[in-house]
C-alpha atoms as a PDB file:
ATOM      1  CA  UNK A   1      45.249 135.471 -17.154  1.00  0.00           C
ATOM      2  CA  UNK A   2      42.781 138.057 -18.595  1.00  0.00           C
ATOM      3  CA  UNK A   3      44.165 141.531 -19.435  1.00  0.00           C
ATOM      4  CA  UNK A   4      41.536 144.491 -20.428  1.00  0.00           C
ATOM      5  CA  UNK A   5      41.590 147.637 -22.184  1.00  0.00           C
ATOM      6  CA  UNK A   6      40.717 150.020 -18.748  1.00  0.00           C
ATOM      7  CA  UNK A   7      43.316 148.350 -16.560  1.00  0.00           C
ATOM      8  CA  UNK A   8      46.500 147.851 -19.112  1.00  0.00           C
ATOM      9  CA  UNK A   9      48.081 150.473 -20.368  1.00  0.00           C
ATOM     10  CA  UNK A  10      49.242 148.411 -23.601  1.00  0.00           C
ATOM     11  CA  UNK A  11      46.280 148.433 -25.097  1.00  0.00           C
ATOM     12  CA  UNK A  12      46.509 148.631 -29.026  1.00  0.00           C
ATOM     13  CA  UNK A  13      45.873 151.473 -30.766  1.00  0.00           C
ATOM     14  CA  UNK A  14      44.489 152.068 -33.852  1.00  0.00           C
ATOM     15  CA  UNK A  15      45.993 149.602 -37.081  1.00  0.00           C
ATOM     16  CA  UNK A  16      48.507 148.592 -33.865  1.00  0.00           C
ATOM     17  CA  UNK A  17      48.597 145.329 -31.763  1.00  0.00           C
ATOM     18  CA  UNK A  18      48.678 143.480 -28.534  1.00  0.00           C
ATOM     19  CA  UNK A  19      51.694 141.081 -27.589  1.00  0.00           C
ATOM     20  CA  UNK A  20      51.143 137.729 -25.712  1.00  0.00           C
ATOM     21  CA  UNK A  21      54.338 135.908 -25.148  1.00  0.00           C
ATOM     22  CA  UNK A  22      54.686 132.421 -23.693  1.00  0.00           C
ATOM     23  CA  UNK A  23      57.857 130.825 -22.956  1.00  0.00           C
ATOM     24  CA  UNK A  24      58.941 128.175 -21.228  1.00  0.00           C
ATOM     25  CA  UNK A  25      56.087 126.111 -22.846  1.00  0.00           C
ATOM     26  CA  UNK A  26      58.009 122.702 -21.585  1.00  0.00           C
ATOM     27  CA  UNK A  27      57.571 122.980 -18.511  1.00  0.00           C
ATOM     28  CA  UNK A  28      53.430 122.983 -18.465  1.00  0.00           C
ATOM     29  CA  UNK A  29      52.934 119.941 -16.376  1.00  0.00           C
ATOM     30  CA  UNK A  30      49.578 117.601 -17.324  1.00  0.00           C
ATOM     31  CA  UNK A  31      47.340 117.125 -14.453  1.00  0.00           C
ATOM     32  CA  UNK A  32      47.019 113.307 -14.243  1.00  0.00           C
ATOM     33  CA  UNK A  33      44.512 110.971 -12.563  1.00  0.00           C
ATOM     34  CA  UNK A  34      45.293 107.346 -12.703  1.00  0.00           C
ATOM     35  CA  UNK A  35      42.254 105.205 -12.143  1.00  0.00           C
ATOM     36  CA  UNK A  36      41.697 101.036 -11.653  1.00  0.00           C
ATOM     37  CA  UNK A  37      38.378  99.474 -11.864  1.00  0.00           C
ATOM     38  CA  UNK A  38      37.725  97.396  -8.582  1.00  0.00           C
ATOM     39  CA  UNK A  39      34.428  95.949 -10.337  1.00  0.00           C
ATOM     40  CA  UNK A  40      32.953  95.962 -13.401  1.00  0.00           C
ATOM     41  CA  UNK A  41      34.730  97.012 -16.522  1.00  0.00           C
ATOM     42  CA  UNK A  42      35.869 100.343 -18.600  1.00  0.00           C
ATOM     43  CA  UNK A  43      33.898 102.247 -19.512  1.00  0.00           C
ATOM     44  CA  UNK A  44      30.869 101.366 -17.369  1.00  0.00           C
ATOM     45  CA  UNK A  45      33.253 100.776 -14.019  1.00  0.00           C
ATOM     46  CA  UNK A  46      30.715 100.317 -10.850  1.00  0.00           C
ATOM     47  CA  UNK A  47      33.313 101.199  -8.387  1.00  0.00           C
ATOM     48  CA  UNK A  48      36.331 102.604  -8.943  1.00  0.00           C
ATOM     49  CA  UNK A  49      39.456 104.436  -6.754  1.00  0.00           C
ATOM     50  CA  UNK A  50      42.425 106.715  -7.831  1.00  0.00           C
ATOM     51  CA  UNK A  51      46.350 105.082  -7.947  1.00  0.00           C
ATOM     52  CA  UNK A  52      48.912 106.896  -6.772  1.00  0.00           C
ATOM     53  CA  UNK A  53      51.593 105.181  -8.665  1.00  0.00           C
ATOM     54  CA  UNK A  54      50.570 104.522 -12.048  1.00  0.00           C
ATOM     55  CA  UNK A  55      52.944 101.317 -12.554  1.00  0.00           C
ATOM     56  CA  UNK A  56      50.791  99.460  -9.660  1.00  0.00           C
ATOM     57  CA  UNK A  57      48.278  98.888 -13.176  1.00  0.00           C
ATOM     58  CA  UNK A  58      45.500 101.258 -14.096  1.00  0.00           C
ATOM     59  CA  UNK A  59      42.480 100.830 -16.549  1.00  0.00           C
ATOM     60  CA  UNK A  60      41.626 104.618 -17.054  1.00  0.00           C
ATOM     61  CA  UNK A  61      43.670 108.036 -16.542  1.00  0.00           C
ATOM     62  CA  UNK A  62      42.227 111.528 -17.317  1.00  0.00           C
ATOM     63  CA  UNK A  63      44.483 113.908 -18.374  1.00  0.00           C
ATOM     64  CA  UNK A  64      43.596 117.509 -19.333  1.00  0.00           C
ATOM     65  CA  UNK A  65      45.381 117.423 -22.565  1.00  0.00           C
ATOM     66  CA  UNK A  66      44.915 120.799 -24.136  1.00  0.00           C
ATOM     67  CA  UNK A  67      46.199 124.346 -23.824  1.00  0.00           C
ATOM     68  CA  UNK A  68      43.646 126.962 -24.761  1.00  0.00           C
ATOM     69  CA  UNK A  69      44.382 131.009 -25.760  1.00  0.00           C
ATOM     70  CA  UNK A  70      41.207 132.627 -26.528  1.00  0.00           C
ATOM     71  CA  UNK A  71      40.392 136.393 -27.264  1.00  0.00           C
ATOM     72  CA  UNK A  72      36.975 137.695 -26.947  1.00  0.00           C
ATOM     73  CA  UNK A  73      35.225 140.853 -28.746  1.00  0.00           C
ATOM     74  CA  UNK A  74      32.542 143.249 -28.523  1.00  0.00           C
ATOM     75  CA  UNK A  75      29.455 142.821 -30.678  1.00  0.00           C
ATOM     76  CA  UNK A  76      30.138 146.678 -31.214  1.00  0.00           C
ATOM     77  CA  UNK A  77      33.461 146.432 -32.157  1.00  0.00           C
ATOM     78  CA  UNK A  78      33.814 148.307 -35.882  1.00  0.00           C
ATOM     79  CA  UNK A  79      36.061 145.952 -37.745  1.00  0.00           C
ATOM     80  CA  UNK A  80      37.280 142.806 -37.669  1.00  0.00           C
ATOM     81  CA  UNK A  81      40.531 141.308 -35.659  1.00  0.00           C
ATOM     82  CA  UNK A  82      43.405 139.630 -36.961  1.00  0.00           C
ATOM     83  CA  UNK A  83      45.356 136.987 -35.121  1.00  0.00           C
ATOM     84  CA  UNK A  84      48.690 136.070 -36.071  1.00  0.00           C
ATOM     85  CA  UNK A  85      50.235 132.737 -34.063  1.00  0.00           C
ATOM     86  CA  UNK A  86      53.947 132.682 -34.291  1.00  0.00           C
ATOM     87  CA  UNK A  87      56.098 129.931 -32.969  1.00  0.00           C
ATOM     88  CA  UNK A  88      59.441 129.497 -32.122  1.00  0.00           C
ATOM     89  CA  UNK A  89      60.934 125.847 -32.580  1.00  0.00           C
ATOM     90  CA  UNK A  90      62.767 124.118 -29.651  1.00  0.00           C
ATOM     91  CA  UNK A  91      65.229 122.322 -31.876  1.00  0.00           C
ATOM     92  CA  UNK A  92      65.855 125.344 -34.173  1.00  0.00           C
ATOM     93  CA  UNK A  93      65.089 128.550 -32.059  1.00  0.00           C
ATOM     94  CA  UNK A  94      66.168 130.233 -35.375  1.00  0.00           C
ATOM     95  CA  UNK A  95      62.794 128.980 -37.577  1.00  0.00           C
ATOM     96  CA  UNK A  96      59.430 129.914 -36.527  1.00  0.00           C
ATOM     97  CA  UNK A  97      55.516 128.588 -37.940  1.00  0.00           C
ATOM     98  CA  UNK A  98      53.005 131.657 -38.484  1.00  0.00           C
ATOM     99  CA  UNK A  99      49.808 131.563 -38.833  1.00  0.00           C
ATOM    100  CA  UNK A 100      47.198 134.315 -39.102  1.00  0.00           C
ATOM    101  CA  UNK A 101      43.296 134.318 -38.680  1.00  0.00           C
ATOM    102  CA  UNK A 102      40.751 136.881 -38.303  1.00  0.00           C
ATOM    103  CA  UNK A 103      38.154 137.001 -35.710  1.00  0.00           C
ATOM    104  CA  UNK A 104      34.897 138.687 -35.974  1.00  0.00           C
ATOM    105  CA  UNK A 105      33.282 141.368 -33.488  1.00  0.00           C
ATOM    106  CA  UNK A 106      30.958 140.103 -31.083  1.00  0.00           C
ATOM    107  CA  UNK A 107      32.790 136.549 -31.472  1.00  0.00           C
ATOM    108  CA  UNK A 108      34.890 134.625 -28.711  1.00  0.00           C
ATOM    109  CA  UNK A 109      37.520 132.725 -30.152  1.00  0.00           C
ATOM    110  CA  UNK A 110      39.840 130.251 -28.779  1.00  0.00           C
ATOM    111  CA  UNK A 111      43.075 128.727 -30.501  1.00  0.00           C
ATOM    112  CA  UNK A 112      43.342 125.335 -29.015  1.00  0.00           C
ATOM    113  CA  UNK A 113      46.578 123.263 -28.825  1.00  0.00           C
ATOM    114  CA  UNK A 114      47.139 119.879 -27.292  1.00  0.00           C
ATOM    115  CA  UNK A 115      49.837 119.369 -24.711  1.00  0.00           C
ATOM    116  CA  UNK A 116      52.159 117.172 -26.440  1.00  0.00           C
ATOM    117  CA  UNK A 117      52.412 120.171 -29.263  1.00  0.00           C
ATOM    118  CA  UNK A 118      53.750 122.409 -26.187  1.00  0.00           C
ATOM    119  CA  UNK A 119      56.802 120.256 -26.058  1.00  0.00           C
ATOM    120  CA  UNK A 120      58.067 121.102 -30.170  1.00  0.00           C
ATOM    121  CA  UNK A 121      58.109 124.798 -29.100  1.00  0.00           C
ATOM    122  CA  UNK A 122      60.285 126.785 -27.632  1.00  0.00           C
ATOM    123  CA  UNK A 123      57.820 130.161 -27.340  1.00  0.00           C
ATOM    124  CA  UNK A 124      54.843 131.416 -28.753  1.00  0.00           C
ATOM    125  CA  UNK A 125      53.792 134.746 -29.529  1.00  0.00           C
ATOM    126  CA  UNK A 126      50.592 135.750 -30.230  1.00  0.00           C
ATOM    127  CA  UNK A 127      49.359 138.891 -32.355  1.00  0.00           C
ATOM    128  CA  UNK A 128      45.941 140.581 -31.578  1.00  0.00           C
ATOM    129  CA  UNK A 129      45.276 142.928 -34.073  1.00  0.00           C
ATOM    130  CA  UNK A 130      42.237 145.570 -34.401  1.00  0.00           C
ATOM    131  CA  UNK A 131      42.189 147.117 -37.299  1.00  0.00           C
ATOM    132  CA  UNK A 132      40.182 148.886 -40.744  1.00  0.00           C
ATOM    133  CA  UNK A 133      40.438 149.268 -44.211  1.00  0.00           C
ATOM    134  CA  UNK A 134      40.127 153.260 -43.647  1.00  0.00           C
ATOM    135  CA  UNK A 135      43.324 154.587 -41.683  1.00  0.00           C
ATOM    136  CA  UNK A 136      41.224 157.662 -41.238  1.00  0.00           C
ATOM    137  CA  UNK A 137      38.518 155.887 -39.275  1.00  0.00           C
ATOM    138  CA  UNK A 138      40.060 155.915 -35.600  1.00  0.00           C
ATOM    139  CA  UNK A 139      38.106 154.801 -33.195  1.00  0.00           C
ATOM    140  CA  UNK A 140      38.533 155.247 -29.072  1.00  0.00           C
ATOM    141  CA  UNK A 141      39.550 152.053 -27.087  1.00  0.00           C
ATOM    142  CA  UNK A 142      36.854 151.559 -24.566  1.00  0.00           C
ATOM    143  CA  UNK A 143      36.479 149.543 -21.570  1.00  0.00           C
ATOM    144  CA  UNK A 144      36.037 146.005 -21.762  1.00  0.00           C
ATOM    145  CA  UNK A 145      36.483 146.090 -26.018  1.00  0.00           C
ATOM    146  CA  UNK A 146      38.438 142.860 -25.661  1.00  0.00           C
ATOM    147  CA  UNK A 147      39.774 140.563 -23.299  1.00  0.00           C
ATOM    148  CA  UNK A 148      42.805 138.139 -23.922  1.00  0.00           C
ATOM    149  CA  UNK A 149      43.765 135.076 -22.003  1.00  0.00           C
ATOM    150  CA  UNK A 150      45.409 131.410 -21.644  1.00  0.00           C
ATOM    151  CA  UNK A 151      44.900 128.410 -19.450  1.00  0.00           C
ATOM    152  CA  UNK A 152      44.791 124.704 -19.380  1.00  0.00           C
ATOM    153  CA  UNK A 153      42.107 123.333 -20.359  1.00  0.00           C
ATOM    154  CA  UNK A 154      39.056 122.329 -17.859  1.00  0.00           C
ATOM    155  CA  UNK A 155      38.057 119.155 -20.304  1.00  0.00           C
ATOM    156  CA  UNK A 156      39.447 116.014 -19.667  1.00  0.00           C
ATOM    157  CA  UNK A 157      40.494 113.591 -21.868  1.00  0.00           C
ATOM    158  CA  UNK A 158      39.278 110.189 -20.895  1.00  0.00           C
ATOM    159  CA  UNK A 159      42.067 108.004 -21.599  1.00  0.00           C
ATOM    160  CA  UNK A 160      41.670 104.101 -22.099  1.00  0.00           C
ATOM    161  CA  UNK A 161      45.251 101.783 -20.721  1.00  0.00           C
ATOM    162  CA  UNK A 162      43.650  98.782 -23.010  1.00  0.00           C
ATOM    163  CA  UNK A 163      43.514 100.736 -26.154  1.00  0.00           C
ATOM    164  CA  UNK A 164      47.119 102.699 -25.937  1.00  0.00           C
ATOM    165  CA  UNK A 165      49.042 102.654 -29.148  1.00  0.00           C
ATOM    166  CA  UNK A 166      46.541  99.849 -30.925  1.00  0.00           C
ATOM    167  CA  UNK A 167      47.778  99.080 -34.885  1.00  0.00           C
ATOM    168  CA  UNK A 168      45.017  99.058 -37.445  1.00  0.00           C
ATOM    169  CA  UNK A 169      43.652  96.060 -38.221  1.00  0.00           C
ATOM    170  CA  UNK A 170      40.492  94.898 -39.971  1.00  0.00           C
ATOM    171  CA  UNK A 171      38.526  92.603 -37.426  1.00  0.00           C
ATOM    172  CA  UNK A 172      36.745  89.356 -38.704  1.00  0.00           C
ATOM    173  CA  UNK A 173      33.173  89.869 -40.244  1.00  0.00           C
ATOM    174  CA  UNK A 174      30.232  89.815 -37.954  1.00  0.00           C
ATOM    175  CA  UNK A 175      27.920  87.073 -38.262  1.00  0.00           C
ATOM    176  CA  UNK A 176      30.404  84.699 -39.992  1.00  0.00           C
ATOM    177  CA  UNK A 177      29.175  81.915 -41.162  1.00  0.00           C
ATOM    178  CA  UNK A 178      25.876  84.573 -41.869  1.00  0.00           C
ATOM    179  CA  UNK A 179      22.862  81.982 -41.737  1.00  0.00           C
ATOM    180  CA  UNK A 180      20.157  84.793 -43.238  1.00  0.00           C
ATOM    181  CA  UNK A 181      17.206  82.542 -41.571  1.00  0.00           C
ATOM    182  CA  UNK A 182      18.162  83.412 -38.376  1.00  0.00           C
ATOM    183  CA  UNK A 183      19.849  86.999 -38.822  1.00  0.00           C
ATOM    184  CA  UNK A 184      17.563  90.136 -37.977  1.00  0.00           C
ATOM    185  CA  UNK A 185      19.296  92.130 -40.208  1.00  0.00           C
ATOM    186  CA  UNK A 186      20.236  90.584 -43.631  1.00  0.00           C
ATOM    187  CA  UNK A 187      24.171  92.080 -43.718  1.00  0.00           C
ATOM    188  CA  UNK A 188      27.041  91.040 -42.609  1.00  0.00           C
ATOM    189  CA  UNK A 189      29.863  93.725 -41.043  1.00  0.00           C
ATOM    190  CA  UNK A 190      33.016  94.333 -41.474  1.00  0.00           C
ATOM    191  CA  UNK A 191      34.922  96.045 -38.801  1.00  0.00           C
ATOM    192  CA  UNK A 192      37.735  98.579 -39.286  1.00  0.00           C
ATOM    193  CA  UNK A 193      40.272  99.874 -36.330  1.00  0.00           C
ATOM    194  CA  UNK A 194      42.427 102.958 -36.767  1.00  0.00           C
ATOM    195  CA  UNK A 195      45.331 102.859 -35.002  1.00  0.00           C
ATOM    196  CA  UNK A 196      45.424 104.969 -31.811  1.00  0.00           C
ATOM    197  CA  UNK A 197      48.065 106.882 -30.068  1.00  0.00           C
ATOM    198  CA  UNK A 198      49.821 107.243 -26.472  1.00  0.00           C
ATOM    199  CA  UNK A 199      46.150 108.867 -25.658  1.00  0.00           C
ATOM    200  CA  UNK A 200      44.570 106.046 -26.777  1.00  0.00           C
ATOM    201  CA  UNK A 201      43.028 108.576 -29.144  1.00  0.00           C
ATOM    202  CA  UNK A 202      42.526 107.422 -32.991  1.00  0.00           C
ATOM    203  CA  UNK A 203      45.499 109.035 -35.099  1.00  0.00           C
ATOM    204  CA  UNK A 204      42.756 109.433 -38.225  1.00  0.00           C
ATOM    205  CA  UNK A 205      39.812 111.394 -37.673  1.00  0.00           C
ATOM    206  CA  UNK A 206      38.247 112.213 -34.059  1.00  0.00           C
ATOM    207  CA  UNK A 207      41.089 113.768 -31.951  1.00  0.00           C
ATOM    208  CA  UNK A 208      43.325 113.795 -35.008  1.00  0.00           C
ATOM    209  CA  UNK A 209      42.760 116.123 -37.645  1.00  0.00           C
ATOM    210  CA  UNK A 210      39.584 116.604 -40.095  1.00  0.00           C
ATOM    211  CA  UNK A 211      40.690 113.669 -42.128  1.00  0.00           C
ATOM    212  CA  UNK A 212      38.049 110.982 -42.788  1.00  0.00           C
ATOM    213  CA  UNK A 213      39.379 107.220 -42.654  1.00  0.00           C
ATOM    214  CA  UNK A 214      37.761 105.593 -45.782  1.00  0.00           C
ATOM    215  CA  UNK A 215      37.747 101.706 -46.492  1.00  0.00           C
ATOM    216  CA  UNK A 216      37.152  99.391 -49.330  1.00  0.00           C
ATOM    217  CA  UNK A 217      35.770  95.957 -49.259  1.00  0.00           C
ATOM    218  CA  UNK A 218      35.998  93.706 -52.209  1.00  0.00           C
ATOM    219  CA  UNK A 219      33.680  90.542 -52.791  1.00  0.00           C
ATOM    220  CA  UNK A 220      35.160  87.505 -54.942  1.00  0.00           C
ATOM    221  CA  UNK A 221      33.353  84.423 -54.969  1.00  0.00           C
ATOM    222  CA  UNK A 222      35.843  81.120 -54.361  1.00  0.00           C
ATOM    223  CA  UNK A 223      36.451  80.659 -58.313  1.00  0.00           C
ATOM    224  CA  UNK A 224      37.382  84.313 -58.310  1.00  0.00           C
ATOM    225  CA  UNK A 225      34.511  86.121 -59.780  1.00  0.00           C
ATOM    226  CA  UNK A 226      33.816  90.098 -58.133  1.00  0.00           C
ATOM    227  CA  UNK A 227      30.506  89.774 -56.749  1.00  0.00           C
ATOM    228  CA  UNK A 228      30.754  93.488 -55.741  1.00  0.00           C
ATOM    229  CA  UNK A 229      32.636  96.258 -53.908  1.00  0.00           C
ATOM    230  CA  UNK A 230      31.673  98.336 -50.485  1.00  0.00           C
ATOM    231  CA  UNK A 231      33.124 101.436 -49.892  1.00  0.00           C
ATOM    232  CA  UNK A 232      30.191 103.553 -47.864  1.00  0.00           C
ATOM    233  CA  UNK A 233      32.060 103.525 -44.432  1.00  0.00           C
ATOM    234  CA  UNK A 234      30.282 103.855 -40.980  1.00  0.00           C
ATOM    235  CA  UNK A 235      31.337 105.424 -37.321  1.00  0.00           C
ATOM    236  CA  UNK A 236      31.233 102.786 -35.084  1.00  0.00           C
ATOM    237  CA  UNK A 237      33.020 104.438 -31.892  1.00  0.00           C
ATOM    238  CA  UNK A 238      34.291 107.766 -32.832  1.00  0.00           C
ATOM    239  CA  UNK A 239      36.376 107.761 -29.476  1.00  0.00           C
ATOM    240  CA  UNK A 240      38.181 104.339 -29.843  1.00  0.00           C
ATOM    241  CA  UNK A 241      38.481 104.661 -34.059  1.00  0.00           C
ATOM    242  CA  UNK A 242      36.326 102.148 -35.315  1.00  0.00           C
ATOM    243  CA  UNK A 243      34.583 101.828 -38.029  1.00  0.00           C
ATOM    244  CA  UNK A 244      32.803  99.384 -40.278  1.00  0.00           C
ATOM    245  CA  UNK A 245      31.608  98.292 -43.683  1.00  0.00           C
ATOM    246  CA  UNK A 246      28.091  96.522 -44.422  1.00  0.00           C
ATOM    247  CA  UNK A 247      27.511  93.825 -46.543  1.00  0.00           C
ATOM    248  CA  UNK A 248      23.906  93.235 -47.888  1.00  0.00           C
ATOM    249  CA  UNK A 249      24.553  89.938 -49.111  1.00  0.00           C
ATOM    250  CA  UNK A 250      23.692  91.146 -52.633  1.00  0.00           C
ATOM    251  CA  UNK A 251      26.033  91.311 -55.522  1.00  0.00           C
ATOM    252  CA  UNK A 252      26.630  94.376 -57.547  1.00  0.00           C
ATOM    253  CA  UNK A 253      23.526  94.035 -59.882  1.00  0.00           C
ATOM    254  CA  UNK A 254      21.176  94.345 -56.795  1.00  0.00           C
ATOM    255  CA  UNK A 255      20.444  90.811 -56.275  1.00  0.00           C
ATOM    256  CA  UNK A 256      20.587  88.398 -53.606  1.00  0.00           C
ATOM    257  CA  UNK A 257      24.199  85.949 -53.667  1.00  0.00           C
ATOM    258  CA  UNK A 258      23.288  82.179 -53.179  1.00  0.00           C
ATOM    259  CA  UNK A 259      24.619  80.022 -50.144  1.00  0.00           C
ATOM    260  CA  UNK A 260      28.199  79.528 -50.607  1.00  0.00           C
ATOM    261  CA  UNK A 261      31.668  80.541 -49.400  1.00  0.00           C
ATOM    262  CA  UNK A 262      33.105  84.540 -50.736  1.00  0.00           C
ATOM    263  CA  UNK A 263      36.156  86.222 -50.098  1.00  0.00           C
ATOM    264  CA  UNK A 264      36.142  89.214 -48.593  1.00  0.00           C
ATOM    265  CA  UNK A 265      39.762  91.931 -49.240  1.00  0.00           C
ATOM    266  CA  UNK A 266      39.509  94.593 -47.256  1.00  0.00           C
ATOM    267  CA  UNK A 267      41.730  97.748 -47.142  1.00  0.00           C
ATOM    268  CA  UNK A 268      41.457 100.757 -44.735  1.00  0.00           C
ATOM    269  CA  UNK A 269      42.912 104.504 -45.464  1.00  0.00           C
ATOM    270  CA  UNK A 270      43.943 106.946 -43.751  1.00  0.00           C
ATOM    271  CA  UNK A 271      42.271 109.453 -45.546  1.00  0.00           C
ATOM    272  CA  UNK A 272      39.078 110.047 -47.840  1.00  0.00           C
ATOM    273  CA  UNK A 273      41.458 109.823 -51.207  1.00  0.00           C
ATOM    274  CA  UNK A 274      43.210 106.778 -50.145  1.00  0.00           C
ATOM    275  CA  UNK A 275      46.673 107.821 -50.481  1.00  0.00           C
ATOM    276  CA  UNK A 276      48.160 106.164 -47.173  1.00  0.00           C
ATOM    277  CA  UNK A 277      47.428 102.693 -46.316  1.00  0.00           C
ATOM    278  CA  UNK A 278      46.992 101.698 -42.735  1.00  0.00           C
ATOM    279  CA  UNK A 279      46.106  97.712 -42.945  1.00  0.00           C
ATOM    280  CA  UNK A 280      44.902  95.049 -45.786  1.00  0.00           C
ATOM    281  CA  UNK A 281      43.517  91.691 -44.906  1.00  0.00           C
ATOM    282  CA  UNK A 282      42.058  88.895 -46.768  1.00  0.00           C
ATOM    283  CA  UNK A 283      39.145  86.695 -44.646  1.00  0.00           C
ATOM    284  CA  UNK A 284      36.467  84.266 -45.936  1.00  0.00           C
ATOM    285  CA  UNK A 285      32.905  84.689 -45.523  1.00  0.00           C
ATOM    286  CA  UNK A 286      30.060  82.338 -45.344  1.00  0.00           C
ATOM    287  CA  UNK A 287      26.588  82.552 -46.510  1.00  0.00           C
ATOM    288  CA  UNK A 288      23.625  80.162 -45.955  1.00  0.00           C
ATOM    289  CA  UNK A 289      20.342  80.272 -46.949  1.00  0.00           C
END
């Protein structure tokens, strides 16, 4: 739906607004595509055909997972526009969430939200306001000042049947034991997973919010002694959540640890301040030089 200033008659006047009411948000359906690799494996599937019934097995559906309202302005436009996002609970139609932004002229701005959000609401109303600090600076509503619409959205979510609702978990270091004659690269890794949702989508960082995950690794040699802590974190697959520590085989003066066994404890967050916990393991690592 796109509704313009020279064809609707409600257009807002000056320091007045423009309505957009959804209801019914429930009843959005997802467009679904179950898929099942005949050969070859996910993600790099040679040959692959659609399921029609999803509980004959699957190893990929895409799903377009997001609901998009998006306003667009003139570069000419004098002031600025707010946008005010109020919505109506299912459970409690008598409490609402508001939110309010401002959008800048010649900008095209798009409030995205993903399906399973939808489903919490019972309506949402959204508030297009043009406006100016000077009540005595009116301005004429030409054609084509703005433009206001909502659809689902034409990206797809790739989503992955292995990886549905995975725990975190701290996979085993990589090489273990680490024989440094023979490694390319003198580190070893440590491997972090987030957990992911129904999506398959990590529930910490990418898809999730702007939180970062952050981990700590801690070093102790057998009789108990820190050798040294690693807490710089790495993106290894930003789509599947996982991440990963690396060791440089040197303790926390700088200098290279002899052959022997260490004990790694390794703890992964949720967020960068470490306030919520997702997993903890202990794991032995072996060095040889």
């Amino acid at each position: 739906m796109t509704v313009l200033p020279d064809d609707n008659p409600r257009s807002p006047d000056h320091n007045a607004a423009f309505y957009l009411k959804l209801d019914d948000l429930g009843t959005i359906q997802l467009d679904t595509t179950y898929w099942v690799c005949n050969s070859g494996a996910f993600p790099s599937c040679t040959d692959s055909s659609q399921v029609a019934d999803p509980g004959s097995g699957y190893d990929t559906f895409y799903v377009d997972s997001n609901f998009i309202v998006g306003l667009a302005l003139d570069s000419d436009f004098p002031y600025n526009w707010g946008i005010t996002t109020v919505r109506q609970f299912e459970d409690n139609p008598d409490s609402t969430d508001i939110t309010f932004s401002t959008m800048l002229p010649g900008a095209v701005d798009t409030l995205v939200f993903e399906y399973d959000s939808l489903q919490t609401w019972r309506s949402m109303t959204f508030v297009f306001t043009p406006a100016s600090p000077d009540d005595t600076l009116y301005y004429p509503m030409r054609p084509r000042w703005f433009g206001v619409g909502y659809s689902l959205s034409e990206e797809i979510s790739i989503v992955d049947s292995s990886r549905l609702n995975l725990p975190a978990s701290m996979f085993a270091p990589y090489p273990n034991p680490a024989v440094v004659s023979e490694m390319t690269d003198d580190a070893i890794l440590f491997k972090f997973q987030v957990p992911t949702d129904s999506l398959s989508l990590p529930v910490c960082g990418y898809g999730a919010s702007t939180v970062t995950p952050s981990a700590l690794v801690d070093i102790f040699t057998v009789a108990g002694d820190h050798v040294c802590t690693l807490d710089e974190i790495y993106l290894s697959d930003e789509r599947e959540g996982e991440y990963w520590i690396r060791w440089d085989l040197k303790n926390v003066g700088g200098k290279d640890v002899a052959s022997g066994v260490y004990l790694a404890y390794g703890r992964l967050f949720c967020d960068e301040d470490r306030w919520e916990l997702l997993t903890e393991e202990k794991t032995k690592v072996v060095v040889i030089r």
